[in-house]
PDB file of N, CA and C in Angstrom:
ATOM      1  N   UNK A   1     -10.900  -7.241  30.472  1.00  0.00           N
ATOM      2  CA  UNK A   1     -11.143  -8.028  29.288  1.00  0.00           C
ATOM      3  C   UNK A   1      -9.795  -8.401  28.684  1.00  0.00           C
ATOM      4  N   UNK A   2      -9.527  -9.663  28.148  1.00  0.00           N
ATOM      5  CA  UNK A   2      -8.284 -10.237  27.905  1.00  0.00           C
ATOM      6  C   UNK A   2      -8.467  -9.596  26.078  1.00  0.00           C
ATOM      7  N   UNK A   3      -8.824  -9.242  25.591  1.00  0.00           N
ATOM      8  CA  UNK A   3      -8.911  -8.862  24.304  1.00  0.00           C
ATOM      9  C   UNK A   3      -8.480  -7.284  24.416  1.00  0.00           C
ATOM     10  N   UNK A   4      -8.520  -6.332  25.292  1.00  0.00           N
ATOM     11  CA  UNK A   4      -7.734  -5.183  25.293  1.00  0.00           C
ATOM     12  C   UNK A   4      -5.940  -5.337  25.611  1.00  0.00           C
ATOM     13  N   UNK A   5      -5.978  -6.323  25.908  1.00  0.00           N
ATOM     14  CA  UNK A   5      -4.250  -5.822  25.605  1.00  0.00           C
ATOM     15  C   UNK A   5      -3.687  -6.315  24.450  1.00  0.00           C
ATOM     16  N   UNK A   6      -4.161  -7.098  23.727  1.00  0.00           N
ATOM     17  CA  UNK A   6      -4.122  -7.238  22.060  1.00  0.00           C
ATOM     18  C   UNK A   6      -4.166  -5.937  21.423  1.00  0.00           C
ATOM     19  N   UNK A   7      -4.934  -5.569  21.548  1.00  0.00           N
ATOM     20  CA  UNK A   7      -5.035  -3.813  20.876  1.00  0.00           C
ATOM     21  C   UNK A   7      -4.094  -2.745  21.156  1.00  0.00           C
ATOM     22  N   UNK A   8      -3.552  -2.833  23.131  1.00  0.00           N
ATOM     23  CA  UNK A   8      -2.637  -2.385  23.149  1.00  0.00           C
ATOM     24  C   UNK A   8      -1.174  -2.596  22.566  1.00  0.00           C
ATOM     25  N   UNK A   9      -0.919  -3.403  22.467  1.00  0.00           N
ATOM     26  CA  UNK A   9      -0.221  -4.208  22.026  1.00  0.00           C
ATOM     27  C   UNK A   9       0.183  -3.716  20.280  1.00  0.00           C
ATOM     28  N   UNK A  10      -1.156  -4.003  19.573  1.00  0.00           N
ATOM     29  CA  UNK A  10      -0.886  -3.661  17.921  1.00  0.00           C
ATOM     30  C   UNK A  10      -1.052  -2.208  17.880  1.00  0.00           C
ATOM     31  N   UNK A  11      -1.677  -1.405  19.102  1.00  0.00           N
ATOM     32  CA  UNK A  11      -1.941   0.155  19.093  1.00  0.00           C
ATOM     33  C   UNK A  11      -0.256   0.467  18.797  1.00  0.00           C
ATOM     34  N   UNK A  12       0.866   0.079  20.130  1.00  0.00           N
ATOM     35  CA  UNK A  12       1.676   0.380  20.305  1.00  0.00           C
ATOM     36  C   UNK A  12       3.014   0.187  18.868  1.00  0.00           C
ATOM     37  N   UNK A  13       2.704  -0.912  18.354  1.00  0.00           N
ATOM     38  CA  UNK A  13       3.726  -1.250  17.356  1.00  0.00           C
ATOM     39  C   UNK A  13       2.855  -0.454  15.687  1.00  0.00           C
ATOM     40  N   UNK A  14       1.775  -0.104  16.216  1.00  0.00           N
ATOM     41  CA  UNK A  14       1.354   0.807  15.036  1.00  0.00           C
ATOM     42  C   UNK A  14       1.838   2.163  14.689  1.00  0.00           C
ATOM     43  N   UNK A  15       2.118   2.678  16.150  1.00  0.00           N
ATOM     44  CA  UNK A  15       2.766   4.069  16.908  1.00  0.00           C
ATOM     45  C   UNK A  15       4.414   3.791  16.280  1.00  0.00           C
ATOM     46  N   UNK A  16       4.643   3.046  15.825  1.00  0.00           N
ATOM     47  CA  UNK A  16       6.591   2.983  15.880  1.00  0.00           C
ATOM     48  C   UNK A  16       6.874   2.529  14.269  1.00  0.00           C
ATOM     49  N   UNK A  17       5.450   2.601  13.601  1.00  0.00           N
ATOM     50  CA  UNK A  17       5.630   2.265  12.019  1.00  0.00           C
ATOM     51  C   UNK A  17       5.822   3.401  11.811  1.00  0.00           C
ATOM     52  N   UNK A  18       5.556   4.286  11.548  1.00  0.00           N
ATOM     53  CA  UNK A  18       5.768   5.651  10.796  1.00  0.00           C
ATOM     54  C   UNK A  18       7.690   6.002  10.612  1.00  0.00           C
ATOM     55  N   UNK A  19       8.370   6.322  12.499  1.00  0.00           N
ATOM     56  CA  UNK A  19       9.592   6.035  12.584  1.00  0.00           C
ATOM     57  C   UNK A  19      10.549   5.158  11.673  1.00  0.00           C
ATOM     58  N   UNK A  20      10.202   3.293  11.573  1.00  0.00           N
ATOM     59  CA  UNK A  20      10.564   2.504  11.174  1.00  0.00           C
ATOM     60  C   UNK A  20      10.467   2.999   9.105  1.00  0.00           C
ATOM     61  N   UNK A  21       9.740   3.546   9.113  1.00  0.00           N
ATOM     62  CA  UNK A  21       9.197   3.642   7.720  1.00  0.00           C
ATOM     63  C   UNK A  21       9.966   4.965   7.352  1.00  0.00           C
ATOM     64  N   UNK A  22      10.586   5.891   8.095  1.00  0.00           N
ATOM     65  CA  UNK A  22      11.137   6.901   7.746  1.00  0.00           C
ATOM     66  C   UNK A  22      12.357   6.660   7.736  1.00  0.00           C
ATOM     67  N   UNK A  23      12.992   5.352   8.897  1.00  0.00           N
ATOM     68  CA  UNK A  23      14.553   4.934   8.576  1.00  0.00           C
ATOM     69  C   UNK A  23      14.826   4.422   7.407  1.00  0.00           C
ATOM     70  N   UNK A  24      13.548   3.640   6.724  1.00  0.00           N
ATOM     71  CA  UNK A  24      13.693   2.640   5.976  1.00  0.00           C
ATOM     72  C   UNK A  24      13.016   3.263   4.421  1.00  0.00           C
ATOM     73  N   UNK A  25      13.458   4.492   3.868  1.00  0.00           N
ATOM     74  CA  UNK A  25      12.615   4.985   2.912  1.00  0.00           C
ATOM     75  C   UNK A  25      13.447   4.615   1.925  1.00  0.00           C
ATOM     76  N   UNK A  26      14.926   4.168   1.330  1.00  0.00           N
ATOM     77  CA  UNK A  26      15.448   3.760   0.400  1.00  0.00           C
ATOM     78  C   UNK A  26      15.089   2.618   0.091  1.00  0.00           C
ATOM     79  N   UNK A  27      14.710   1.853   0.927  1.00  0.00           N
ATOM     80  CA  UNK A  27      14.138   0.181   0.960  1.00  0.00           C
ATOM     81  C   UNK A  27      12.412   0.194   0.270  1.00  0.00           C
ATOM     82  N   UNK A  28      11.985   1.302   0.904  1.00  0.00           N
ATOM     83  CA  UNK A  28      10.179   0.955   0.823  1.00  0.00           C
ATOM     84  C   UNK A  28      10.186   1.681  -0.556  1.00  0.00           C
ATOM     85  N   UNK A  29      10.871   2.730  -1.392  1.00  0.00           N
ATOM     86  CA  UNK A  29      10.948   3.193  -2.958  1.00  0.00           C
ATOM     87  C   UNK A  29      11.089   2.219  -3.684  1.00  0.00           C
ATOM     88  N   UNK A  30      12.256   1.251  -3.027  1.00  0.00           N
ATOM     89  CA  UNK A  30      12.581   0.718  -4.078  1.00  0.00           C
ATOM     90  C   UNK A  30      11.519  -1.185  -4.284  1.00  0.00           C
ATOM     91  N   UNK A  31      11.133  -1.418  -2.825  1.00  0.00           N
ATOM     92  CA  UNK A  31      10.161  -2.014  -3.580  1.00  0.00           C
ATOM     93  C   UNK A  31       8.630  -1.297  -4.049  1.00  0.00           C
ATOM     94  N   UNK A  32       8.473  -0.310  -3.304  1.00  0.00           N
ATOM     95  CA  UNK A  32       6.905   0.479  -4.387  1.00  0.00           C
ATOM     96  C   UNK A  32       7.532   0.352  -6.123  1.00  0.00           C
ATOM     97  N   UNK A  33       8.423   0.737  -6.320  1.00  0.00           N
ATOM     98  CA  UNK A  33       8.927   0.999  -7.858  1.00  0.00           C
ATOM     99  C   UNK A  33       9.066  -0.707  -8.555  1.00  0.00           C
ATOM    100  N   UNK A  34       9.248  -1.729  -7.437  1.00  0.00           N
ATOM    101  CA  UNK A  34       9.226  -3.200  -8.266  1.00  0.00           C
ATOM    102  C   UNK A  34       8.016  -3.430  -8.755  1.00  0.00           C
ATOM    103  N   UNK A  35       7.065  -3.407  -7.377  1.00  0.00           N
ATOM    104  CA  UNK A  35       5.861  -3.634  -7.568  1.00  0.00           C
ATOM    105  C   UNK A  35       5.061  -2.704  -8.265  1.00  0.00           C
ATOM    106  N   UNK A  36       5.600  -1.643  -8.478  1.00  0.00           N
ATOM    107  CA  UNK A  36       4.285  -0.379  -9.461  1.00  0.00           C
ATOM    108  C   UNK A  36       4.918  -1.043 -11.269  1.00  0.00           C
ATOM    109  N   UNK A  37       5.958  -0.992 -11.062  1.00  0.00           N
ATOM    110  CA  UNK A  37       6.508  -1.717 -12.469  1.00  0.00           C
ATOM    111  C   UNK A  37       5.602  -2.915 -13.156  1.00  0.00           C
ATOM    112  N   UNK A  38       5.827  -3.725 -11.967  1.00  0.00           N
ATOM    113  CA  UNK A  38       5.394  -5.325 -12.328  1.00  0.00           C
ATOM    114  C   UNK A  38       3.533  -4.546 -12.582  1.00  0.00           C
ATOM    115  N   UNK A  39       2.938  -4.054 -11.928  1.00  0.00           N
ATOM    116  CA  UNK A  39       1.084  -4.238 -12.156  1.00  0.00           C
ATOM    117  C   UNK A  39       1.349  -2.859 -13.258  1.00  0.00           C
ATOM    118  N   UNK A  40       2.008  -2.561 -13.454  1.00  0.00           N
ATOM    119  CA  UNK A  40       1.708  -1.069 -14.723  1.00  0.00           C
ATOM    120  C   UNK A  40       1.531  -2.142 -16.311  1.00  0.00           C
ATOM    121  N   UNK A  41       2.024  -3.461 -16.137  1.00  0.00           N
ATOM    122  CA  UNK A  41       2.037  -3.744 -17.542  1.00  0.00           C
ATOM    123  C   UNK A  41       1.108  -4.716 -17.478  1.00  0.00           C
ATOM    124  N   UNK A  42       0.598  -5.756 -18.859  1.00  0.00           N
ATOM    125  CA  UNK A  42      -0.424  -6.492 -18.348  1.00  0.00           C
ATOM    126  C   UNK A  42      -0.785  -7.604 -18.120  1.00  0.00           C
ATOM    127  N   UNK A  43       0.596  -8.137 -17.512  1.00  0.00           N
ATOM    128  CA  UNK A  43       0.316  -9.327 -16.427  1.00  0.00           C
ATOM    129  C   UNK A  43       0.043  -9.106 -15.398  1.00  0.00           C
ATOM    130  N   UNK A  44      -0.536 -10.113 -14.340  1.00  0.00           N
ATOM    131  CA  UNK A  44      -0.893  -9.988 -12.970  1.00  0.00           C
ATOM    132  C   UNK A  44       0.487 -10.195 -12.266  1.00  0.00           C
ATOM    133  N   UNK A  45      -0.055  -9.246 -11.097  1.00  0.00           N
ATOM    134  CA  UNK A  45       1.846  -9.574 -10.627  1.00  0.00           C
ATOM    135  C   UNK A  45       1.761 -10.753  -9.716  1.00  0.00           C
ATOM    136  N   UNK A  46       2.870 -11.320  -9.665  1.00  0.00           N
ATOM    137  CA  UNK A  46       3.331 -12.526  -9.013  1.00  0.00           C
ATOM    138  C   UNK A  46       3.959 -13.205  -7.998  1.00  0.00           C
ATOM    139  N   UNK A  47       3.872 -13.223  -6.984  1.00  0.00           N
ATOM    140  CA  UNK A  47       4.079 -13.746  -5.315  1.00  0.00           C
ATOM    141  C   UNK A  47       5.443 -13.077  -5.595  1.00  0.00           C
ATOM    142  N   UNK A  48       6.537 -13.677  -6.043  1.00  0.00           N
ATOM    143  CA  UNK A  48       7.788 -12.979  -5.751  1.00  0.00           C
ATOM    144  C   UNK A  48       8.002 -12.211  -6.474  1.00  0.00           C
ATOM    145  N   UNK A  49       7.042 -11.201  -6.939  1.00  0.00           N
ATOM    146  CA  UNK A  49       7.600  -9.719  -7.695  1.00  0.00           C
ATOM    147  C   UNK A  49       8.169  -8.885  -6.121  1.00  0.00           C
ATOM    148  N   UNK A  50       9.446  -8.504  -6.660  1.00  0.00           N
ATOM    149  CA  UNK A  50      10.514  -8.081  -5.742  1.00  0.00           C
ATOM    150  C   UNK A  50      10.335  -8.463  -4.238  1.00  0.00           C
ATOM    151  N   UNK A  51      11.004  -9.878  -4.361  1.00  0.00           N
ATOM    152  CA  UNK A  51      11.294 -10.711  -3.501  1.00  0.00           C
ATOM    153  C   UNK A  51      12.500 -10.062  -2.664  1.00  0.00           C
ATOM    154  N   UNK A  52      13.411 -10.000  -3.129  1.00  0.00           N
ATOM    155  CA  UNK A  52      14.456  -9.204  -2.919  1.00  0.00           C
ATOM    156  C   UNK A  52      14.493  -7.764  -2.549  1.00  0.00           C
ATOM    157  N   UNK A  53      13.724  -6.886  -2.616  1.00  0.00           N
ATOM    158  CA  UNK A  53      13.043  -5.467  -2.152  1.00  0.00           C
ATOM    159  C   UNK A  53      12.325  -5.698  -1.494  1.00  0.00           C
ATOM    160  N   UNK A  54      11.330  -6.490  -0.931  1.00  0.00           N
ATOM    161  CA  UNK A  54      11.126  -6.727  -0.207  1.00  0.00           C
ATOM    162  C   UNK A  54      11.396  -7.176   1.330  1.00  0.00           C
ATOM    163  N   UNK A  55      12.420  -8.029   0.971  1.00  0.00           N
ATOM    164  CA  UNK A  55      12.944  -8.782   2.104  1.00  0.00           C
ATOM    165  C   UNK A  55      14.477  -7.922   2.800  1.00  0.00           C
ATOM    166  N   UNK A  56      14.789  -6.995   1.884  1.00  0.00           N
ATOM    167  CA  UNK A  56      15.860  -5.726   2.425  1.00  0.00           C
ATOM    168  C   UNK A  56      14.904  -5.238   3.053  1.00  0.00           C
ATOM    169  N   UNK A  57      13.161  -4.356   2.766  1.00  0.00           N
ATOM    170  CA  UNK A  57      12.776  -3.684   3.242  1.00  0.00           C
ATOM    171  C   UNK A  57      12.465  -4.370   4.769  1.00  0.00           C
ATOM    172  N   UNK A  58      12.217  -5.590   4.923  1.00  0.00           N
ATOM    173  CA  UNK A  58      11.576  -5.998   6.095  1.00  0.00           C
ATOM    174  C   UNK A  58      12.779  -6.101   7.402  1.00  0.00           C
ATOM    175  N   UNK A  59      14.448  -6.939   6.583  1.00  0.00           N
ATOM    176  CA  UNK A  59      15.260  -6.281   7.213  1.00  0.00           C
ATOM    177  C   UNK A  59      15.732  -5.210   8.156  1.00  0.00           C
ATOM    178  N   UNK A  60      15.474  -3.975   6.894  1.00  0.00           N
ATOM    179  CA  UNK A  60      15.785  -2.452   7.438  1.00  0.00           C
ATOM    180  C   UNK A  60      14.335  -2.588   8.880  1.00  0.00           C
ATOM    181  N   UNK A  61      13.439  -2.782   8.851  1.00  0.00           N
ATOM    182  CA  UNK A  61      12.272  -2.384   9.997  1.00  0.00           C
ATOM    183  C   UNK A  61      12.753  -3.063  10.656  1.00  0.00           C
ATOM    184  N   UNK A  62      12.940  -5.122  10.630  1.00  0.00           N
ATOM    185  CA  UNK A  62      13.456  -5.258  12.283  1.00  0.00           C
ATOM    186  C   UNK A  62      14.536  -4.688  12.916  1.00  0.00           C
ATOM    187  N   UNK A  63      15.801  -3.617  11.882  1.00  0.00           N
ATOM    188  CA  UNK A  63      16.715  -2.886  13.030  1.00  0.00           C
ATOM    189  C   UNK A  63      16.001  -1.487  13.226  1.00  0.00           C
ATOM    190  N   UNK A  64      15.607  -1.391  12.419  1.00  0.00           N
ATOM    191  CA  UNK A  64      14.878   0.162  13.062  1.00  0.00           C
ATOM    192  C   UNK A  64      14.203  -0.205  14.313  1.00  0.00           C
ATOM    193  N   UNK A  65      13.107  -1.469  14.570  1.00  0.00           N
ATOM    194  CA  UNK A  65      12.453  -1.532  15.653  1.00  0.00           C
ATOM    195  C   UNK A  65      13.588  -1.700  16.554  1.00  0.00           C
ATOM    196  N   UNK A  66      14.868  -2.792  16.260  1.00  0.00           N
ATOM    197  CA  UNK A  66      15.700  -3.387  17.462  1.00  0.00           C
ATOM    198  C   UNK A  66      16.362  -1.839  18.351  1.00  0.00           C
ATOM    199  N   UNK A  67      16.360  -0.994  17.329  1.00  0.00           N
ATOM    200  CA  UNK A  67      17.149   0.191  17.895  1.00  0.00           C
ATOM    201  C   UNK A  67      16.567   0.988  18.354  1.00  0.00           C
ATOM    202  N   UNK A  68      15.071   0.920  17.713  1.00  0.00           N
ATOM    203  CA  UNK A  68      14.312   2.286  18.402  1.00  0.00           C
ATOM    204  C   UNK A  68      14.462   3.096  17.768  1.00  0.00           C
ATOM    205  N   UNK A  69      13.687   4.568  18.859  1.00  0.00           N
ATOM    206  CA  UNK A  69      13.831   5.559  18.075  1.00  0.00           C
ATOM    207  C   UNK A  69      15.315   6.806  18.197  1.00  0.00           C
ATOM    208  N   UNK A  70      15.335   7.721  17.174  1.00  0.00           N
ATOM    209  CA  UNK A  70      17.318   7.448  17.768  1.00  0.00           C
ATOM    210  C   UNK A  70      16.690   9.681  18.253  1.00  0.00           C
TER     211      UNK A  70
END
């Protein structure tokens, strides 16, 4: 079935988030803390609430993935 190696596929890069997420824990604090900021008060939060924490955090994962696990 051509629909099981899709799964393998997202199985496998699901397996290498945890790693990626443990290189990258100064990055993923500091946007949880933009975004818990921005919805704690009472506006709705807004497409680029921490645009910038964000886009370090996504950074830090494509070298964690490029490098692997060390």
């Amino acid at each position: 079935m051509s629909g099981s190696g899709v799964w393998l596929r997202a199985r496998a890069r699901l397996r290498r988030f945890p790693a990626a997420l443990a290189a990258c824990g100064d990055q993923a604090a500091a946007y949880g803390r933009c975004v818990a900021a921005a919805a704690a008060g009472p506006a709705e939060l807004r497409r680029d609430t921490g645009l910038e924490e964000f886009q370090a955090l996504r950074a830090c994962f494509a070298r964690a993935v490029r490098l692997g696990p060390s």
